[in-house]
Protein backbone atom coordinates (compact mmCIF):
# COMPACT_ATOMS: atom_id res chain seq x y z
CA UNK A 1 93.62 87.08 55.62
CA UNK A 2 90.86 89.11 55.13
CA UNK A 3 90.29 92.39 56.52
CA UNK A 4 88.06 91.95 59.53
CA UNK A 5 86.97 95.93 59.42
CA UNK A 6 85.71 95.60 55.74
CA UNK A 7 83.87 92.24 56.76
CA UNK A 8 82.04 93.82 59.60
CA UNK A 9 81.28 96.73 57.35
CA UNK A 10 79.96 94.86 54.76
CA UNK A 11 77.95 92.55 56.98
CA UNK A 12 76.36 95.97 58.36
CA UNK A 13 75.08 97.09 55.05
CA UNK A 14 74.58 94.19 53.52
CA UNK A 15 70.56 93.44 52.72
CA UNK A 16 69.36 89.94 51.28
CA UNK A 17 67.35 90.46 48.46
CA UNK A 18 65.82 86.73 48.76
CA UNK A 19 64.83 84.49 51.12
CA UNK A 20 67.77 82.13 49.88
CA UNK A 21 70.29 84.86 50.18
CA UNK A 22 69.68 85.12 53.85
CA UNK A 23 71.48 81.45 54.55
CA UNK A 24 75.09 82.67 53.32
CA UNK A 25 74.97 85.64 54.96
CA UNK A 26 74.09 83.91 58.17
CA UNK A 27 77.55 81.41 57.62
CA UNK A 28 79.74 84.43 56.83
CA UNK A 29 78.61 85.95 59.55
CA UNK A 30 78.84 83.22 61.91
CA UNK A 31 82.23 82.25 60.44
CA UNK A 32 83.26 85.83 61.30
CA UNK A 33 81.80 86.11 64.56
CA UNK A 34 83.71 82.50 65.25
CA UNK A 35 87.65 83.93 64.13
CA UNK A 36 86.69 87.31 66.14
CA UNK A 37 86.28 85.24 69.54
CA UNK A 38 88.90 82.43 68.72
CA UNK A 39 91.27 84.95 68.34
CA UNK A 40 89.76 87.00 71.65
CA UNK A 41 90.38 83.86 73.45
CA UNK A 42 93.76 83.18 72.07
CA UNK A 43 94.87 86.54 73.79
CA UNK A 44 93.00 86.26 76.79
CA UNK A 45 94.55 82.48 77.32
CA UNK A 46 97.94 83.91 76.74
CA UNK A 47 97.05 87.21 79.04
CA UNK A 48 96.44 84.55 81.58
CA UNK A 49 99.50 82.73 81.07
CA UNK A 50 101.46 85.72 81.51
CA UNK A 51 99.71 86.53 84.57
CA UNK A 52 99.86 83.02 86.19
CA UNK A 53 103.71 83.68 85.59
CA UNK A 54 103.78 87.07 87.35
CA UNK A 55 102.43 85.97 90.18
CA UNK A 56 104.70 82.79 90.80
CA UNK A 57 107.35 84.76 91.09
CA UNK A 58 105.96 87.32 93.09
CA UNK A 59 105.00 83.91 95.29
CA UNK A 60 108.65 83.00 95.13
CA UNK A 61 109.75 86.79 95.69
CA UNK A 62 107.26 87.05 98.98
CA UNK A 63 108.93 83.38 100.22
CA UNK A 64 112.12 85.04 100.08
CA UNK A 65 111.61 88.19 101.98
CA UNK A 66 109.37 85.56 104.54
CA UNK A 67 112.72 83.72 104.80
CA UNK A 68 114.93 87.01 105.36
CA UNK A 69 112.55 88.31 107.42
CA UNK A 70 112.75 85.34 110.11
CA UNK A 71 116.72 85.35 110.03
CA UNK A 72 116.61 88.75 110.58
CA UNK A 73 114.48 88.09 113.38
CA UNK A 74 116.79 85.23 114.07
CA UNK A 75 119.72 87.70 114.43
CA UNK A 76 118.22 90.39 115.91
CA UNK A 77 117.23 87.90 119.31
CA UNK A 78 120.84 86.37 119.17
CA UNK A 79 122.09 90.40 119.27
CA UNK A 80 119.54 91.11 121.88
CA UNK A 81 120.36 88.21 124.15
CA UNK A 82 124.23 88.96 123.49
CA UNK A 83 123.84 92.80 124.58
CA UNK A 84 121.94 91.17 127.90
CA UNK A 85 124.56 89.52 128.90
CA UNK A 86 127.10 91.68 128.25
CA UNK A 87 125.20 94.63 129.66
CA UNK A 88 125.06 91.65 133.26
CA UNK A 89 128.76 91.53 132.92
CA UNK A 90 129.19 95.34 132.57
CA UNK A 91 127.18 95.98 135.84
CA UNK A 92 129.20 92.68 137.46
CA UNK A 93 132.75 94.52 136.59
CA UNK A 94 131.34 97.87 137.92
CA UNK A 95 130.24 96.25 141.34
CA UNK A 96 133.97 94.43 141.41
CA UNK A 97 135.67 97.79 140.22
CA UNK A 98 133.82 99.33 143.47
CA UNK A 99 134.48 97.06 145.65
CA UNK A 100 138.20 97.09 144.92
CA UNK A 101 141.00 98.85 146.20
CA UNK A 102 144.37 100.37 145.02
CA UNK A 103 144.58 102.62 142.15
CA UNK A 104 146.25 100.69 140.07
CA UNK A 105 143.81 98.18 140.15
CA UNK A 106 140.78 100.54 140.07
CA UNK A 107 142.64 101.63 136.59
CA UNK A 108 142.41 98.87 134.85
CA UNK A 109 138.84 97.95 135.94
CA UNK A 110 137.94 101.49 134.32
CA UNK A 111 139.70 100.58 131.41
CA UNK A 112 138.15 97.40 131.34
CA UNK A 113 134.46 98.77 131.87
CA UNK A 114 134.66 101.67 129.26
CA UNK A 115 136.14 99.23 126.50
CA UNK A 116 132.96 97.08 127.47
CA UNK A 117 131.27 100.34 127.27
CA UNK A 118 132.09 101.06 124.02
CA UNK A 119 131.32 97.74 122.38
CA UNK A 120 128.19 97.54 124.20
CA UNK A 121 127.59 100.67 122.42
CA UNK A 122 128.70 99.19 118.91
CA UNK A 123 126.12 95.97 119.59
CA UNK A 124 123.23 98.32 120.47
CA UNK A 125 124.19 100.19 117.06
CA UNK A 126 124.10 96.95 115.18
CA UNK A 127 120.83 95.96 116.78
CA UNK A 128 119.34 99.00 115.73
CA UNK A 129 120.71 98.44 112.15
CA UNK A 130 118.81 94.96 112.15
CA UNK A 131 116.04 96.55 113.34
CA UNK A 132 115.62 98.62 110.81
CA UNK A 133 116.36 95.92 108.08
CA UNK A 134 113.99 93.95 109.55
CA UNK A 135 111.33 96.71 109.51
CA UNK A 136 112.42 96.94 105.69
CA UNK A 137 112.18 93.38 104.68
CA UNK A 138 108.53 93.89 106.61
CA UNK A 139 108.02 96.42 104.13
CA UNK A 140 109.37 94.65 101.55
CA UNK A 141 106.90 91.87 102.45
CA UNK A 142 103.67 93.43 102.62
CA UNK A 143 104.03 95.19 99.47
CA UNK A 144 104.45 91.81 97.68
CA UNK A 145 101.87 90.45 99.62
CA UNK A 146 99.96 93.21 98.45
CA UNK A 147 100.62 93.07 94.44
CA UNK A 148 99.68 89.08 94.92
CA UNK A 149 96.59 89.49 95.82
């Protein structure tokens, strides 16, 4: 093709001598002006394009962390519910081991209540875990909320 710098250049200094040598100019000019915006609007289409595609998938990508975000949600009230009643049947074995006598039986009450103890402490760990891969995926979702709008 031709170069379109040495067009534009040339249709810049170029000065019609006649009336008559004013219509040709005109065409070449137009013809130019015509292949300069066709091709404009050939990238901008396929800009577009492009862009229509990056922001399906960050649709697709914010559906996702929407989903994960309600499971995690999901879990974290099954975990909270299940350290409720656990933490009820800790305080119902501690009014039993109380209300008990012998030593032998107090023992294994104790035993009983610290083993509770200790996975009551492991379920509030875990809850805290979800909670802060909750507040991630939260994070996670308002950022790609953010770079779709």
């Amino acid at each position: 093709g031709v170069e379109f710098d040495a067009v534009m250049h040339w249709v810049d200094s170029v000065e019609p001598r006649t009336q008559d040598d004013v219509m040709p100019v005109l065409v070449l000019c137009k013809d130019v002006l015509r292949k300069l915006l066709t091709n404009k609007m050939r990238l901008q289409a396929s800009g577009e394009v492009a862009l229509r595609g990056e922001i399906e998938a960050l649709k697709k990508e914010a559906e996702t962390a929407v989903e994960a975000a309600k499971e995690a949600r999901q879990q974290l009230a099954d975990m909270q519910g299940f350290v409720s009643g656990m933490s009820e049947q800790l305080r119902e074995a501690k009014q039993r081991a109380e209300s008990l006598e012998g030593r032998n039986e107090e023992a294994r009450l104790q035993k009983d209540l610290s083993e509770r103890d200790q996975r009551i402490e492991e379920l509030v760990a875990e809850v805290v875990a979800q909670r802060k891969a909750m507040g991630a995926l939260e994070c996670q979702l308002q950022a790609c909320r953010g770079e779709v709008v």
